[in-house]
C-alpha atoms as a PDB file:
ATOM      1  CA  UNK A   1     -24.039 -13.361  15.001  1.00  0.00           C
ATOM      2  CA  UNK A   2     -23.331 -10.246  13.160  1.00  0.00           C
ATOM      3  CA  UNK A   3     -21.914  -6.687  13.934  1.00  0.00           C
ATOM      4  CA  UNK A   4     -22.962  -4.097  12.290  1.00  0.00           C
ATOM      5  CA  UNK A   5     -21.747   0.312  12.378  1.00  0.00           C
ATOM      6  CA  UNK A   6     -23.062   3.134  10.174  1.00  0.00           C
ATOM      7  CA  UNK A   7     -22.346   6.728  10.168  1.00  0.00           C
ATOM      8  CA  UNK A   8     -22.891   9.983   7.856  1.00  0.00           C
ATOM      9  CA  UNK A   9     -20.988  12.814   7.183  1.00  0.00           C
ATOM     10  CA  UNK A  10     -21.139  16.050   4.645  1.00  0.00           C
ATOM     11  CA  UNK A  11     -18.413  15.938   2.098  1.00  0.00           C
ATOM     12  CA  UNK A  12     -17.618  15.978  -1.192  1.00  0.00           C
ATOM     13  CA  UNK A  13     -16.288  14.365  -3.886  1.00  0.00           C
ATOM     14  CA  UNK A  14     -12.632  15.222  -3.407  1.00  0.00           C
ATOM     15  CA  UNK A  15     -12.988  14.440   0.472  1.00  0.00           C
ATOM     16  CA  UNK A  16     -12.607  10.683  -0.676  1.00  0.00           C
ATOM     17  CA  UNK A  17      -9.276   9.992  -2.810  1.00  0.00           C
ATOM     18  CA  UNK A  18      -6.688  10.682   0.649  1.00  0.00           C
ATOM     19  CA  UNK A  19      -8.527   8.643   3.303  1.00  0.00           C
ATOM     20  CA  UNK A  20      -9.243   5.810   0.441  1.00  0.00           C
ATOM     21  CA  UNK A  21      -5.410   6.138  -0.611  1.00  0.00           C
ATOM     22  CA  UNK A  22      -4.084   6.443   2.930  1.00  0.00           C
ATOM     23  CA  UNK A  23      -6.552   2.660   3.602  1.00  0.00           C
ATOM     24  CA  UNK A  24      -4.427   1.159   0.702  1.00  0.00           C
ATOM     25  CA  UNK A  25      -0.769   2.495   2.351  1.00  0.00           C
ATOM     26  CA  UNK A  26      -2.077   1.226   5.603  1.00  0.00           C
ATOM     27  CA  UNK A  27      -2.652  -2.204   4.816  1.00  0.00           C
ATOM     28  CA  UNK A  28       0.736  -2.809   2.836  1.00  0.00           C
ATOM     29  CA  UNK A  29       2.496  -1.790   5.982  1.00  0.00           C
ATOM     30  CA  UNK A  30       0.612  -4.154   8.157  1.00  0.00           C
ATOM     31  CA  UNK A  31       0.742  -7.010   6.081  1.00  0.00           C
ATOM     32  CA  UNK A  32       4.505  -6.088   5.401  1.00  0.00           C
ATOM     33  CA  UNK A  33       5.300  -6.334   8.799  1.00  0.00           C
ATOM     34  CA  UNK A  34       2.732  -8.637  10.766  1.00  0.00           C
ATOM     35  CA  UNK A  35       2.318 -11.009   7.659  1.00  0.00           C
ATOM     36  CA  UNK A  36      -1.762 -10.404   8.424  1.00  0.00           C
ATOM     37  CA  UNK A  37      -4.409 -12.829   7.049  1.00  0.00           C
ATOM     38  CA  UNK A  38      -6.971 -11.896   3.896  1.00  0.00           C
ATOM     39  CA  UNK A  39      -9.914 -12.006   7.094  1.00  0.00           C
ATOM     40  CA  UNK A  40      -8.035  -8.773   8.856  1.00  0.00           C
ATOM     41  CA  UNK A  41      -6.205  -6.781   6.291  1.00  0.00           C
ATOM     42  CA  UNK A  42     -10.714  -6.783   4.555  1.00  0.00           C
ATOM     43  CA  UNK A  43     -11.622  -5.596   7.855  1.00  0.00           C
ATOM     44  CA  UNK A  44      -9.374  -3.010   8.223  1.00  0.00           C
ATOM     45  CA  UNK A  45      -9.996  -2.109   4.972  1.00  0.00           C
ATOM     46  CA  UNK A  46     -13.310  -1.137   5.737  1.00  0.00           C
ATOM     47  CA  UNK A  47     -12.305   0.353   8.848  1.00  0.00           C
ATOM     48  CA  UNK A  48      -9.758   2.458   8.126  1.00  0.00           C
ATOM     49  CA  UNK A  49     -11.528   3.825   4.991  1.00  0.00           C
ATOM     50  CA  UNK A  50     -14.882   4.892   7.257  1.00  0.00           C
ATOM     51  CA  UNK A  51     -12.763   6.469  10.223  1.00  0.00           C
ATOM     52  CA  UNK A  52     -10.853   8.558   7.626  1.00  0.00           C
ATOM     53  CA  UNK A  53     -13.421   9.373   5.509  1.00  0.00           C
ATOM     54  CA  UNK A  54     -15.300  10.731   8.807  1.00  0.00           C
ATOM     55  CA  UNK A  55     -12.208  12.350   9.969  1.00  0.00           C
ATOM     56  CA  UNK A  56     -11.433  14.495   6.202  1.00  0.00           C
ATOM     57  CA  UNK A  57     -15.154  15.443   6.474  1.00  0.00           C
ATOM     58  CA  UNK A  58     -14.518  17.276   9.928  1.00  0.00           C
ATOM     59  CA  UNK A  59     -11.392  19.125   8.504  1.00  0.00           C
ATOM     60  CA  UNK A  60     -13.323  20.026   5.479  1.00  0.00           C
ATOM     61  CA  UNK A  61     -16.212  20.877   6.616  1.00  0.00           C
ATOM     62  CA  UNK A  62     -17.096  21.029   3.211  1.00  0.00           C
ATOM     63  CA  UNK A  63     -19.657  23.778   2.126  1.00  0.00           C
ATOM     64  CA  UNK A  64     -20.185  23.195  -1.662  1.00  0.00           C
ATOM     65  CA  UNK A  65     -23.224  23.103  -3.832  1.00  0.00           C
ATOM     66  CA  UNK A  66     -21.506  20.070  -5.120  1.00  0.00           C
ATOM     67  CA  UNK A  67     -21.509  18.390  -1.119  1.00  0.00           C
ATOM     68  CA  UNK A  68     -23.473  15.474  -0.244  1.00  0.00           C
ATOM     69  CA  UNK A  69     -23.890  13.567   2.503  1.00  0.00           C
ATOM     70  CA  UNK A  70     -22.283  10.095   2.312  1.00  0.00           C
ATOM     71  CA  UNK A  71     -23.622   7.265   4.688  1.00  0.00           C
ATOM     72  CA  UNK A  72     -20.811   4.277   5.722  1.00  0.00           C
ATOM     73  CA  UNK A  73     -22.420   0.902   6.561  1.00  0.00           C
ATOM     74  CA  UNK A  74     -20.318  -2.018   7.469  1.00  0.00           C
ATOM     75  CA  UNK A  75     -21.512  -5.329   8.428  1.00  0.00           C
ATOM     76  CA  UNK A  76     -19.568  -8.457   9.396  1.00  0.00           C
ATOM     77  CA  UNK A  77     -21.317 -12.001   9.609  1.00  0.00           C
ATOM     78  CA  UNK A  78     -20.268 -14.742  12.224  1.00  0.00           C
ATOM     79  CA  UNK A  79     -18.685 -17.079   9.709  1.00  0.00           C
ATOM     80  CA  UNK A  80     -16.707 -16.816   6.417  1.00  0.00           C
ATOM     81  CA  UNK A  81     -18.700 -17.333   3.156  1.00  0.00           C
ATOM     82  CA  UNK A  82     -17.777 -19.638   0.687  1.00  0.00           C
ATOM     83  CA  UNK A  83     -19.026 -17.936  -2.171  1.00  0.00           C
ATOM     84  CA  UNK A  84     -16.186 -15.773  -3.321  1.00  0.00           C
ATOM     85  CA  UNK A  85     -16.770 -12.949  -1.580  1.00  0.00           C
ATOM     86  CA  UNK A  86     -15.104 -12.249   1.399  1.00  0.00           C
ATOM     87  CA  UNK A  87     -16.491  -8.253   0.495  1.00  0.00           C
ATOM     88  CA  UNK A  88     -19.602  -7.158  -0.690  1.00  0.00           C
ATOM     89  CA  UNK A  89     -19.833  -3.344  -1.646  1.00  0.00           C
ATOM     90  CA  UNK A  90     -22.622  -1.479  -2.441  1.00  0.00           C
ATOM     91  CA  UNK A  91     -22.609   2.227  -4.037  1.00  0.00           C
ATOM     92  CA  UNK A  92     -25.723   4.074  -3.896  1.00  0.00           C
ATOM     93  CA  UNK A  93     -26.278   7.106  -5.657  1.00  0.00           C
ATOM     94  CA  UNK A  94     -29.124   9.375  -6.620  1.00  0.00           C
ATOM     95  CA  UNK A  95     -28.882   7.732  -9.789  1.00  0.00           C
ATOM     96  CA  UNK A  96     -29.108   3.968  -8.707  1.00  0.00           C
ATOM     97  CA  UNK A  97     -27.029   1.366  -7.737  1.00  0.00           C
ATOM     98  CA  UNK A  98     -23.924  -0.712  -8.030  1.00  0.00           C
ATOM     99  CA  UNK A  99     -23.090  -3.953  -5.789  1.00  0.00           C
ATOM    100  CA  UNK A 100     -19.732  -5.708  -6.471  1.00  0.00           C
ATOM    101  CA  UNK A 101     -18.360  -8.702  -5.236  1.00  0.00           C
ATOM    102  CA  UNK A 102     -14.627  -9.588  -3.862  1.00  0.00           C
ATOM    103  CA  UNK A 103     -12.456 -12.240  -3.090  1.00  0.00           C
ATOM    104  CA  UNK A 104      -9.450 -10.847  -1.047  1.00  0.00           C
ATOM    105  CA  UNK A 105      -5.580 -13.075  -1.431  1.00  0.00           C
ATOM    106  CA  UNK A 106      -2.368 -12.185   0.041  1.00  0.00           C
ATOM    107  CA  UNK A 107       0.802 -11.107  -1.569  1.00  0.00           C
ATOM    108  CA  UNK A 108       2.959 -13.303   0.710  1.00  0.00           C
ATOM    109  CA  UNK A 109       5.717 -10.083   1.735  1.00  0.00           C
ATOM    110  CA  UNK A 110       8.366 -13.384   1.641  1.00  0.00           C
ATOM    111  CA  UNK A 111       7.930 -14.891  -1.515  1.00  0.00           C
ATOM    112  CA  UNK A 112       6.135 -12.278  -3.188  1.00  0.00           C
ATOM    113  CA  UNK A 113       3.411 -15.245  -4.541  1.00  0.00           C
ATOM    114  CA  UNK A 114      -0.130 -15.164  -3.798  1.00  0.00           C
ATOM    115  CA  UNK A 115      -0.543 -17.168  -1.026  1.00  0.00           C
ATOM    116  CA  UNK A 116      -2.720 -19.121  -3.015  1.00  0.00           C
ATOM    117  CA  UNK A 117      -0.010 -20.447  -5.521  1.00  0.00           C
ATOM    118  CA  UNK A 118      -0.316 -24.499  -5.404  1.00  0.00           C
ATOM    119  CA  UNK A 119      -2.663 -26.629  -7.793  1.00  0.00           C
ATOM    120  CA  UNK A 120      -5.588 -26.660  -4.760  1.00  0.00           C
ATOM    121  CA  UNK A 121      -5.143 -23.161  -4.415  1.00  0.00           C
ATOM    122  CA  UNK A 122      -5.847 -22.169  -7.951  1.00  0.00           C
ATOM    123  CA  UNK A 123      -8.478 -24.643  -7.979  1.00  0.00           C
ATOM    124  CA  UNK A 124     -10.442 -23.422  -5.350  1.00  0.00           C
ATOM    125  CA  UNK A 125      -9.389 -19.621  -6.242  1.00  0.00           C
ATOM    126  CA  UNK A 126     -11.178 -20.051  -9.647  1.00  0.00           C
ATOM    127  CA  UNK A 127     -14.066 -21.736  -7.812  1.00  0.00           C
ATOM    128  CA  UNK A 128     -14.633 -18.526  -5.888  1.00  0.00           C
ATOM    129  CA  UNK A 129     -14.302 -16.070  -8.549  1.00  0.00           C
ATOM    130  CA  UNK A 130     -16.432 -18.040 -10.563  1.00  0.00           C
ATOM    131  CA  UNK A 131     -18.926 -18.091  -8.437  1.00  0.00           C
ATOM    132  CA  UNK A 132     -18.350 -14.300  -7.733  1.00  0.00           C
ATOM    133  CA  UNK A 133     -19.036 -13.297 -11.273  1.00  0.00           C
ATOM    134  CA  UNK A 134     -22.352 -15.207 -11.292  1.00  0.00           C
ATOM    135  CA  UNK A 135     -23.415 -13.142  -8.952  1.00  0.00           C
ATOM    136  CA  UNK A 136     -22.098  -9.738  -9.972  1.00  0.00           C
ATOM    137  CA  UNK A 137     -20.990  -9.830 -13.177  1.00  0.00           C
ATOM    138  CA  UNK A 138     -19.071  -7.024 -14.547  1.00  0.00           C
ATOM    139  CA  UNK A 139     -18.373  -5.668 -10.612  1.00  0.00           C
ATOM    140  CA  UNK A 140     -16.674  -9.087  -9.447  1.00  0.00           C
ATOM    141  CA  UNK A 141     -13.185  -8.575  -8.526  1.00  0.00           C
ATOM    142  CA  UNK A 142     -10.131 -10.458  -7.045  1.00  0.00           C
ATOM    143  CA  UNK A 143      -9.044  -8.415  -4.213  1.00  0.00           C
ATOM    144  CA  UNK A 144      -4.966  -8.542  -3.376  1.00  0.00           C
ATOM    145  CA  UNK A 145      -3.324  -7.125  -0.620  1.00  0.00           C
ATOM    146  CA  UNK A 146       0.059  -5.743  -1.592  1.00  0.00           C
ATOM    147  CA  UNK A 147       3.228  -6.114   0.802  1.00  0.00           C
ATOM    148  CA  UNK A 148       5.273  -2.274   1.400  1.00  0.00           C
ATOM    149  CA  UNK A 149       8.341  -3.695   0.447  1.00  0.00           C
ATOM    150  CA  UNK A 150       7.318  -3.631  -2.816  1.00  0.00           C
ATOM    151  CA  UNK A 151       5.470  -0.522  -2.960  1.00  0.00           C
ATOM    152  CA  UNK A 152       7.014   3.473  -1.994  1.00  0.00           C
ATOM    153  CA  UNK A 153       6.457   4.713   1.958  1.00  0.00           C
ATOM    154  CA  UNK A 154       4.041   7.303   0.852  1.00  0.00           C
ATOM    155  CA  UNK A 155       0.833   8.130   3.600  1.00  0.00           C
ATOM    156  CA  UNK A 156      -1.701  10.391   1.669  1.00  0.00           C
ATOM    157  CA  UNK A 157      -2.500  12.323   4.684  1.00  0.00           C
ATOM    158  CA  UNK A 158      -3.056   9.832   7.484  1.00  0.00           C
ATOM    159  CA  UNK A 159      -0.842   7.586   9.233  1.00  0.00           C
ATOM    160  CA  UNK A 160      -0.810   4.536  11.307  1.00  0.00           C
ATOM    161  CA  UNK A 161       1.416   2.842  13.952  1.00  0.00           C
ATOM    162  CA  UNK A 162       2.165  -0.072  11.314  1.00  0.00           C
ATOM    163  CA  UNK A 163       3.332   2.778   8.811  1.00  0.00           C
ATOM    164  CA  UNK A 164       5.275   4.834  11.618  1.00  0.00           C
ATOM    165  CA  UNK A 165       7.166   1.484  12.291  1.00  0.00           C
ATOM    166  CA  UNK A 166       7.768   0.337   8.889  1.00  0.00           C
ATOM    167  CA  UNK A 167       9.592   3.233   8.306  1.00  0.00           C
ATOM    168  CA  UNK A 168      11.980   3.267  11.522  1.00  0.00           C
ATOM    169  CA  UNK A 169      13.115   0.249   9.663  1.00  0.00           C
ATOM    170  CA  UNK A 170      14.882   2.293   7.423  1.00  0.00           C
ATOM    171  CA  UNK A 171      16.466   0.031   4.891  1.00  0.00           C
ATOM    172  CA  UNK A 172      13.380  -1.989   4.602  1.00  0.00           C
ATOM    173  CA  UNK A 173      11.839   1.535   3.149  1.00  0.00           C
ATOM    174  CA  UNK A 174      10.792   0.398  -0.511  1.00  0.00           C
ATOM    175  CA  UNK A 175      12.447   2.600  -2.818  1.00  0.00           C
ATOM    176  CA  UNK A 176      11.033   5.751  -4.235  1.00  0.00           C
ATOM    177  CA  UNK A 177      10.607   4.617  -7.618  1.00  0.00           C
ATOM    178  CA  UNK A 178       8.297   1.869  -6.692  1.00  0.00           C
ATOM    179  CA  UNK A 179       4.681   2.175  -7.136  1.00  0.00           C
ATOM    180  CA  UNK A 180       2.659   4.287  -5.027  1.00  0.00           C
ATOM    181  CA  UNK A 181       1.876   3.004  -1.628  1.00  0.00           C
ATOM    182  CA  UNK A 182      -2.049   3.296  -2.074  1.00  0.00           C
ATOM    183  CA  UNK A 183      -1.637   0.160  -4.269  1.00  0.00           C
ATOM    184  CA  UNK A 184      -1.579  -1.789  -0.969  1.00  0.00           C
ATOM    185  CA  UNK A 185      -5.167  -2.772  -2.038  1.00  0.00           C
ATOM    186  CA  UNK A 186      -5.075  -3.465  -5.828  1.00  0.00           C
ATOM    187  CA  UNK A 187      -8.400  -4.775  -7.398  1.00  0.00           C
ATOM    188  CA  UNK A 188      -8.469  -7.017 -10.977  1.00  0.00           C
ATOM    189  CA  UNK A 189     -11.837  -7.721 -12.529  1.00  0.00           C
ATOM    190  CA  UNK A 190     -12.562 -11.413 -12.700  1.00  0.00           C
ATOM    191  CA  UNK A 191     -13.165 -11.173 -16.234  1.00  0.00           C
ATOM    192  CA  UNK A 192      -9.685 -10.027 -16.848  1.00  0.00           C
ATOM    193  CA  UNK A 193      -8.564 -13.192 -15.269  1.00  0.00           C
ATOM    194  CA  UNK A 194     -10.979 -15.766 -16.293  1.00  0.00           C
ATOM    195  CA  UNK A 195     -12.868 -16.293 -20.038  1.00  0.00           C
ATOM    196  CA  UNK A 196     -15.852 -16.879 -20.161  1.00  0.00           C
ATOM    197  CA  UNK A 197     -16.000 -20.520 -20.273  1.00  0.00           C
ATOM    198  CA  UNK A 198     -14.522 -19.716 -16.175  1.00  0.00           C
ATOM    199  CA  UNK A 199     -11.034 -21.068 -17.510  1.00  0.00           C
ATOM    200  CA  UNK A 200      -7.791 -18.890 -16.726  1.00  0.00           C
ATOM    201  CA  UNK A 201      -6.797 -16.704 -19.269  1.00  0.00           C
ATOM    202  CA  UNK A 202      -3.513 -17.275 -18.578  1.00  0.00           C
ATOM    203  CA  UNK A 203      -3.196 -20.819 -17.557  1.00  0.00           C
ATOM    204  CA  UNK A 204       0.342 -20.345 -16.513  1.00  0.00           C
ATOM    205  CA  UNK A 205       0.564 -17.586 -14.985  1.00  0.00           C
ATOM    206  CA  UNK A 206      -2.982 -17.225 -13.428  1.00  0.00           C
ATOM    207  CA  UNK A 207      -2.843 -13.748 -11.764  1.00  0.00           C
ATOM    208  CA  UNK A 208       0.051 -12.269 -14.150  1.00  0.00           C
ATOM    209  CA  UNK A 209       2.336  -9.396 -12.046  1.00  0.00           C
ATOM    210  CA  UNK A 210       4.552  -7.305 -14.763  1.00  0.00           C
ATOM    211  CA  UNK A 211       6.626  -6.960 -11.665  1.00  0.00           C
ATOM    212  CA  UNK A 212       6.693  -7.692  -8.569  1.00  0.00           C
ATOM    213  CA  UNK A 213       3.200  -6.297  -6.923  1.00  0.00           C
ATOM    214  CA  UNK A 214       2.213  -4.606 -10.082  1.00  0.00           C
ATOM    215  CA  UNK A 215      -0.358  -6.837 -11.496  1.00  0.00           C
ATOM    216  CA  UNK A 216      -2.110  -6.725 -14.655  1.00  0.00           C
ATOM    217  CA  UNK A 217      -4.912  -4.857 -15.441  1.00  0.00           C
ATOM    218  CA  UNK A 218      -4.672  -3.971 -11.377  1.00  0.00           C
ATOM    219  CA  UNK A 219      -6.651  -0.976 -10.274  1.00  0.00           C
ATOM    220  CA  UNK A 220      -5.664   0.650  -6.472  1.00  0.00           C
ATOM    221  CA  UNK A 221      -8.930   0.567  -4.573  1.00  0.00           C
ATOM    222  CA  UNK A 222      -9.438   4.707  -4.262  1.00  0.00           C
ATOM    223  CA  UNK A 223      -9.652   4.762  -7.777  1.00  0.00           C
ATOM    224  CA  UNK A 224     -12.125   2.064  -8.509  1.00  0.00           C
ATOM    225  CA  UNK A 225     -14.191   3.384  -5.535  1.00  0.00           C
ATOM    226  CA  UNK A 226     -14.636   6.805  -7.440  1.00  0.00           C
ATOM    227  CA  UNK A 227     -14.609   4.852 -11.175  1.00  0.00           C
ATOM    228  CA  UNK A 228     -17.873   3.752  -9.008  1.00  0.00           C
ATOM    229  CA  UNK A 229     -19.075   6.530  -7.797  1.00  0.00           C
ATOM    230  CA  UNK A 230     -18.291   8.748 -10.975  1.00  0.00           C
ATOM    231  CA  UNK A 231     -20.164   5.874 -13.142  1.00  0.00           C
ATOM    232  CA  UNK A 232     -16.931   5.492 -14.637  1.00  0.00           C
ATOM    233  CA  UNK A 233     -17.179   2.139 -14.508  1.00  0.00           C
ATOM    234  CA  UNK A 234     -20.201  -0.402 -15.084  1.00  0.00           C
ATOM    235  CA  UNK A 235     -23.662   1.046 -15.095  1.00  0.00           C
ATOM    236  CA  UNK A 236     -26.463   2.291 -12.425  1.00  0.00           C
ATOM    237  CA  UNK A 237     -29.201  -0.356 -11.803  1.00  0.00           C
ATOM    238  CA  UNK A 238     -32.483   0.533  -9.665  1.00  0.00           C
ATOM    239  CA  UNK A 239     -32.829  -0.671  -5.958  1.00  0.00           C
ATOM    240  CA  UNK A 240     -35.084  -3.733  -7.493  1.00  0.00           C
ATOM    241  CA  UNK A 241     -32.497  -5.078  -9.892  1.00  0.00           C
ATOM    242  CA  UNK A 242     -29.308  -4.654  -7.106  1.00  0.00           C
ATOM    243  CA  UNK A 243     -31.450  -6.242  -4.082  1.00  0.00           C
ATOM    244  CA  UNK A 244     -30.597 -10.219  -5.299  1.00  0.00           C
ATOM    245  CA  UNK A 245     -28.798 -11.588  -2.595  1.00  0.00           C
ATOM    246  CA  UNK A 246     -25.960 -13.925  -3.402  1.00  0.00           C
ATOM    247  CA  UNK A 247     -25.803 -17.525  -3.457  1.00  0.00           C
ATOM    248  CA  UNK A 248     -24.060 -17.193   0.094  1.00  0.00           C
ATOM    249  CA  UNK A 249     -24.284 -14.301   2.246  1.00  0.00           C
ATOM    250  CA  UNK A 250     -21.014 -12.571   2.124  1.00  0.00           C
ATOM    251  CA  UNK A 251     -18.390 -12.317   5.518  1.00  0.00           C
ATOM    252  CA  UNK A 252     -18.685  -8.592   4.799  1.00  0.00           C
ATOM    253  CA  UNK A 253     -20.247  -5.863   3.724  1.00  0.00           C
ATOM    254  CA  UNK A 254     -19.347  -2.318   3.408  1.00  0.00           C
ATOM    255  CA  UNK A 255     -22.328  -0.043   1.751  1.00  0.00           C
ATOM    256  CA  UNK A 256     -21.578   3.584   0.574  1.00  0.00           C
ATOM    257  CA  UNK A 257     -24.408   5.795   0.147  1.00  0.00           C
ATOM    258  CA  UNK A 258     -24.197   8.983  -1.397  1.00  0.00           C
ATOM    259  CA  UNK A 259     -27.685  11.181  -0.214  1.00  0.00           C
ATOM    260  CA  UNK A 260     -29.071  14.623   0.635  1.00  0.00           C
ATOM    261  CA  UNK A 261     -28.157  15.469  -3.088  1.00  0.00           C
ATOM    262  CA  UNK A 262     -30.869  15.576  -6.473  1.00  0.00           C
ATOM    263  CA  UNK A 263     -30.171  13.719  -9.371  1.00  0.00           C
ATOM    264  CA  UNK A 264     -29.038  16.812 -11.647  1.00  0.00           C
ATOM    265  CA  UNK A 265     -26.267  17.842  -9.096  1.00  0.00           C
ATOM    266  CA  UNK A 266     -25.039  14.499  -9.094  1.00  0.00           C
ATOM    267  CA  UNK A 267     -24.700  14.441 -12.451  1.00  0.00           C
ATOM    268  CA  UNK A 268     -23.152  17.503 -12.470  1.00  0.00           C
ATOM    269  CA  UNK A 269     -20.744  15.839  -9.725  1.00  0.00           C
ATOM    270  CA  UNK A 270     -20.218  12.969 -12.362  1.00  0.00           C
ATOM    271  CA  UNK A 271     -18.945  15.277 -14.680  1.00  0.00           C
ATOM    272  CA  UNK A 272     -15.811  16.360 -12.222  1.00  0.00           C
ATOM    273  CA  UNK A 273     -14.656  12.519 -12.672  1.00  0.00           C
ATOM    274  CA  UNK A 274     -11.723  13.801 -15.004  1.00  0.00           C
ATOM    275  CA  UNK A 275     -10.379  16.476 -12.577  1.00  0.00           C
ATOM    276  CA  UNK A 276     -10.034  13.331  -9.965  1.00  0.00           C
ATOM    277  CA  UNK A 277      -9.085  10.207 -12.592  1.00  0.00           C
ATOM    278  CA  UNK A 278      -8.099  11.889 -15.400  1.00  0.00           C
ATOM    279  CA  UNK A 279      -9.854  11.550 -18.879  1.00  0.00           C
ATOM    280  CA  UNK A 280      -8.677   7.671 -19.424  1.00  0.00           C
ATOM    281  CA  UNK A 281     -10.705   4.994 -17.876  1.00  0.00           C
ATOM    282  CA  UNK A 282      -7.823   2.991 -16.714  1.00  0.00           C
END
């Protein structure tokens, strides 16, 4: 069986980078401290993001010709999919489409490996991201949930319990010079780790950190979300060529749908993407 929520609210585009940040400081502080599975830290993820997202639309109350309304679905089946995709997420525009596929791992906050990290581990890993990237192509991505320790104590605007405790522990704070706490939920493209034969790139290292929770070619979720959204990244497709379901259904799936907006002001939206990611695409 299923559960399903949706909501809408008016906002726009600069409504989304503190709740989406705050989602990705959340999680590192729960996982830090509770050790929480792939299954709950994904839920939360989509959680946390639609609460917040609700709750910055209320204090904005935004009123610009650039607002739109953005609808939040989330639906979770009954059992976990095998297919590599523990999320599905779909971005509707005015302009079309994108659906991209995700297969969430753990930073272990103790060892600071993927929890992953023994021969049937990788094995099965590159299974599922194979699999993934049949299905999606370009917008398949390993998903990895980042530990606090290794990350700074920053909140972007909202705060949890987990966060309020994490830093009571005082010494436990990771220092200020780390990276920013938002990379909690870090996303790599699958075709950054795997070739296209489906091999490893990088046969010994697999998923290669340049230090400790910094991974390569790792993008914070808030900022793929608007790469999305800002068609900074990968290309709109029509309703027809996004409705292909995957070879599994996934164990969730979050939709985003921005509406109540014509195709010239979203292109005029579009063009804001540098003021909120700068003029790089990384």
């Amino acid at each position: 069986m299923s559960t399903a929520f949706r909501f809408s609210r008016r906002i726009d585009i600069g409504d989304i980078p503190a709740p989406a940040k705050s989602a990705g400081a959340h999680l590192s502080a729960k996982l830090e401290l509770f050790h929480t599975d792939e299954r709950t830290l994904t839920d939360e993820l989509c959680d946390m993001l639609c609460i917040w997202l609700g709750m910055q639309a209320e204090f904005s109350a935004s009123t610009s010709p650039l607002a739109f309304d953005l609808t939040l679905s989330k639906t979770t089946v009954g059992e976990e999919a095998q297919n590599g995709a523990d999320l599905e997420l779909i971005v509707s525009t005015p302009l079309g489409t994108k659906r991209c596929l995700m297969q969430a791992k753990v930073l272990d906050p103790s060892t600071k490996r993927l929890r992953c990290d023994s021969s049937p581990g990788w094995r099965k890993l590159r299974k599922q991201l194979v699999a993934a990237r049949k299905d999606a192509g370009d917008l398949a991505f390993l998903l990895i949930y980042v530990p606090a320790s290794v990350l700074d104590a920053d909140h972007f605007g909202f705060t949890t319990y987990e966060q309020g405790l994490y830093l009571k522990a005082g010494d436990n704070v990771g220092a200020s010079g780390n990276l920013p706490a938002y990379f909690g939920a870090t996303l790599i493209a699958v075709s950054d780790l795997l070739g296209p034969s489906g091999r490893w790139r990088s046969s010994k290292f697999k998923v290669p950190q340049t230090r400790p929770g910094q991974f390569k070619a790792g993008v914070p979720f808030w900022r793929l979300l608007l790469e999305l959204l800002l068609c900074r990244r990968s290309t709109w497709s029509s309703d027809s060529e996004t409705v292909g379901a995957p070879s599994a259904p996934p164990f969730r799936t979050l939709g985003i749908a921005a509406g109540e907006v014509d195709q010239s002001v979203w292109r005029e939206i579009q063009n804001t993407a540098n003021r909120w990611l700068g003029p790089d695409h990384g």
